[in-house]
Protein backbone atom coordinates (compact mmCIF):
# COMPACT_ATOMS: atom_id res chain seq x y z
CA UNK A 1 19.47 40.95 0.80
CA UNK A 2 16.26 39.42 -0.34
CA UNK A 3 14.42 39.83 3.38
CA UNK A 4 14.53 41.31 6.82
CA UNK A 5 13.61 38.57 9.11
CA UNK A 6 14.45 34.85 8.60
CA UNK A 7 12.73 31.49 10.22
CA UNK A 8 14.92 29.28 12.41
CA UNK A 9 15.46 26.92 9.89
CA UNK A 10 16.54 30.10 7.63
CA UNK A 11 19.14 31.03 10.04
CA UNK A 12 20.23 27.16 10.68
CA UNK A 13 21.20 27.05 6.84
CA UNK A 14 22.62 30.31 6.46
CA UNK A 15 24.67 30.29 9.36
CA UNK A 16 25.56 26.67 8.41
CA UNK A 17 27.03 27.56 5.24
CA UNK A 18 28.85 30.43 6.00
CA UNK A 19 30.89 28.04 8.76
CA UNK A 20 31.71 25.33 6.27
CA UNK A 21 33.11 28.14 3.78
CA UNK A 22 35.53 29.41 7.07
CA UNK A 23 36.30 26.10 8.21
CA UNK A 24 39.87 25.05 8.26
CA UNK A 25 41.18 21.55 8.00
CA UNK A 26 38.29 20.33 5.43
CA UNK A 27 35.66 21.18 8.17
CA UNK A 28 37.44 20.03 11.52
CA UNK A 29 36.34 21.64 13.99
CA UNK A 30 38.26 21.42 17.80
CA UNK A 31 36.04 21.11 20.90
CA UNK A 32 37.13 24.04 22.22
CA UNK A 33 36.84 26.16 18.46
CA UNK A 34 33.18 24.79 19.05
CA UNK A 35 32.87 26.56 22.68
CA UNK A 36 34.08 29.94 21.07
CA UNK A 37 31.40 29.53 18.47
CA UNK A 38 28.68 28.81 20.99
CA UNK A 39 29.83 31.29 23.21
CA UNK A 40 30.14 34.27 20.23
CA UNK A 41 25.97 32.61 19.13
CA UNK A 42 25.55 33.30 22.90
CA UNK A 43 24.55 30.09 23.85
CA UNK A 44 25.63 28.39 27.09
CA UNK A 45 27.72 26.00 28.02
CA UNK A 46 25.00 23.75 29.57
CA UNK A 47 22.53 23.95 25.86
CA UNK A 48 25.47 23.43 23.94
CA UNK A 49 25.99 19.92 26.05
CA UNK A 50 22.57 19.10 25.46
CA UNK A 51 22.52 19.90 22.09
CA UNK A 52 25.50 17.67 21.92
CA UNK A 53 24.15 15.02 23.58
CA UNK A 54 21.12 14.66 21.22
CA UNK A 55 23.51 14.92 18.46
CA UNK A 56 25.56 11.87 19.59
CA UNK A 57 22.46 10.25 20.18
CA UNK A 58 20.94 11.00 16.89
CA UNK A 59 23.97 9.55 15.08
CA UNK A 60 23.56 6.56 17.30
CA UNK A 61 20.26 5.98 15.64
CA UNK A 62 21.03 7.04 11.92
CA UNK A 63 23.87 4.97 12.48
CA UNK A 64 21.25 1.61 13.66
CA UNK A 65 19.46 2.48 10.37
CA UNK A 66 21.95 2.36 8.06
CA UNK A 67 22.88 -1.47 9.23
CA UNK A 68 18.79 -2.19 9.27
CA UNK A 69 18.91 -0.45 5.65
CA UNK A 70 22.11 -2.49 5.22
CA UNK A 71 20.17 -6.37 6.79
CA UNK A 72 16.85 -5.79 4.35
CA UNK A 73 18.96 -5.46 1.37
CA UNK A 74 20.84 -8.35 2.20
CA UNK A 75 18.08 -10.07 3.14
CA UNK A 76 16.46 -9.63 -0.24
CA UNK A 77 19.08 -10.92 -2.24
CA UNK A 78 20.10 -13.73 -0.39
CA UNK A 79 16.30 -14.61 -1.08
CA UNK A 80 16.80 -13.74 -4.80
CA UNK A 81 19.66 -15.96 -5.30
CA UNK A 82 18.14 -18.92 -3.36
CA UNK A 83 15.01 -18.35 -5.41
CA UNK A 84 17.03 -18.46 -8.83
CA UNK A 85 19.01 -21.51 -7.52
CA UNK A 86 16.12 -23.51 -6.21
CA UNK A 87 14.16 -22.79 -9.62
CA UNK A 88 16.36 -23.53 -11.61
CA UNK A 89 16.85 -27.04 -10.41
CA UNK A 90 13.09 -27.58 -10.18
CA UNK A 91 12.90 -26.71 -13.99
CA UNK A 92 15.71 -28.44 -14.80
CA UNK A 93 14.33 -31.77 -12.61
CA UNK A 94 11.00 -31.49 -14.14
CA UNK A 95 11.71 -31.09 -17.73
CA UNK A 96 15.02 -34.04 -17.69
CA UNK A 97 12.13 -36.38 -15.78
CA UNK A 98 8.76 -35.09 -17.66
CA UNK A 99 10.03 -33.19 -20.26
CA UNK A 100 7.68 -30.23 -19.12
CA UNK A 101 8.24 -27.36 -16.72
CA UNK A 102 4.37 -26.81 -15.73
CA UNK A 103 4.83 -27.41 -12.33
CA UNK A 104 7.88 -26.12 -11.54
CA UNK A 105 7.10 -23.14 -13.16
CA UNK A 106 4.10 -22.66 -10.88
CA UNK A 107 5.83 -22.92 -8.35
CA UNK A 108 8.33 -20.95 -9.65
CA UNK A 109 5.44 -18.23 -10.16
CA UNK A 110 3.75 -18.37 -6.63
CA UNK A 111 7.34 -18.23 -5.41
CA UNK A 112 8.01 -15.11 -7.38
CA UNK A 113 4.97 -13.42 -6.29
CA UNK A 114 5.92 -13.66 -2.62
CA UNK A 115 9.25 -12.62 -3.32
CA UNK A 116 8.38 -9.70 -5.10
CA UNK A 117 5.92 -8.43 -2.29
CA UNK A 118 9.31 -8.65 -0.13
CA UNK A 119 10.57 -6.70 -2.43
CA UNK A 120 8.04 -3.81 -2.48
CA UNK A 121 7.87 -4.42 1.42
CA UNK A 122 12.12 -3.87 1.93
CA UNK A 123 11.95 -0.69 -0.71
CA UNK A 124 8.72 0.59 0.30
CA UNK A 125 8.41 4.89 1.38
CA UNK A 126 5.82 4.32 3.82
CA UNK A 127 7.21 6.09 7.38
CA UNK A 128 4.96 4.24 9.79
CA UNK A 129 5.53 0.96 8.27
CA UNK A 130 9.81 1.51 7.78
CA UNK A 131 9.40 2.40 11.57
CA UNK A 132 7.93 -0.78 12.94
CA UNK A 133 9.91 -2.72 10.74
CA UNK A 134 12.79 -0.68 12.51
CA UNK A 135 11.60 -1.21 16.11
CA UNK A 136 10.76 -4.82 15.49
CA UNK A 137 14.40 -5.59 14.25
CA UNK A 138 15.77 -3.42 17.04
CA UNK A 139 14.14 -5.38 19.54
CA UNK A 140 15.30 -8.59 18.20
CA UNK A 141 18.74 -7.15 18.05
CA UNK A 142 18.45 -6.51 21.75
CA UNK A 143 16.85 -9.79 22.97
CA UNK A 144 19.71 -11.37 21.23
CA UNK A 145 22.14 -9.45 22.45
CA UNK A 146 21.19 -10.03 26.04
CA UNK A 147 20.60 -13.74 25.39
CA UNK A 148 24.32 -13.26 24.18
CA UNK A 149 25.35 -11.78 27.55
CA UNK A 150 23.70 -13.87 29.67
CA UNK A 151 24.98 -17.00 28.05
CA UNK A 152 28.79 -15.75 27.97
CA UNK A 153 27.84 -15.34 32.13
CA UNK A 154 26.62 -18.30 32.36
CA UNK A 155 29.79 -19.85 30.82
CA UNK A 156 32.71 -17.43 32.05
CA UNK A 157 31.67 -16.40 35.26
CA UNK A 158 34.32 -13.93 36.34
């Protein structure tokens, strides 16, 4: 045993792995197996619920991040392929009607700059920034949604 006392997080893990090398099913727990274990941890009923209930809403949210995650990637390369399409055909244009690409290929430069500062925008490790990126597509997903509701209202009015 390497020490006497452990940190909460210490315990977390610990305790953590021992329960997913006893758990049957692949890791299934039942809701009342999950009562027995609080109860034999000696916590209560009522911190057990509220533990629960920040658990559900904590997958809410990891859940709203993966399909953020999931909208900036998509984002990106639908502007990746309409940037390869659109350049293309200005390159092509310009060097079938002047038989040089020098414009096109500016634009096709300036283009490319912008694109690649979305890039390092969508993939970039900054918390702070990821998180008002977050809230401001949250809130648009809301607003929409409720211009959605009211609408459908407005239209079927039960």
């Amino acid at each position: 045993m390497p020490e006497e006392s452990y940190s909460q997080d210490d315990v977390q893990q610990i305790l953590q792995l021992a329960i997913a090398r006893q758990s049957p099913d692949g890791g299934e727990f039942s809701r009342p197996q999950l009562l027995e274990m609080a109860s034999e941890l000696g916590i209560s009923p009522d911190n057990l619920q509220i533990a629960e209930q920040q658990w559900v809403s904590r997958q809410g949210e990891f859940k709203e991040r993966q399909l953020f995650d999931d909208y900036r990637r998509r984002s990106l390369k639908q502007n990746f392929i309409r940037y390869i399409i659109v350049n293309s055909f200005l390159i092509l244009l310009n060097l079938v009607i002047f038989k040089s690409a020098d414009l096109s290929l500016s634009i096709a430069l300036l283009w490319g700059l912008g694109l690649a500062l979305k890039t390092w925008q969508t993939y970039e490790t900054n918390e702070e920034k990821y998180q008002q990126a977050f809230q401001k597509w949250r809130l648009r997903k809301q607003i929409g949604q409720s211009i959605t509701t009211a609408v459908d209202k407005l239209i079927n009015p039960r």
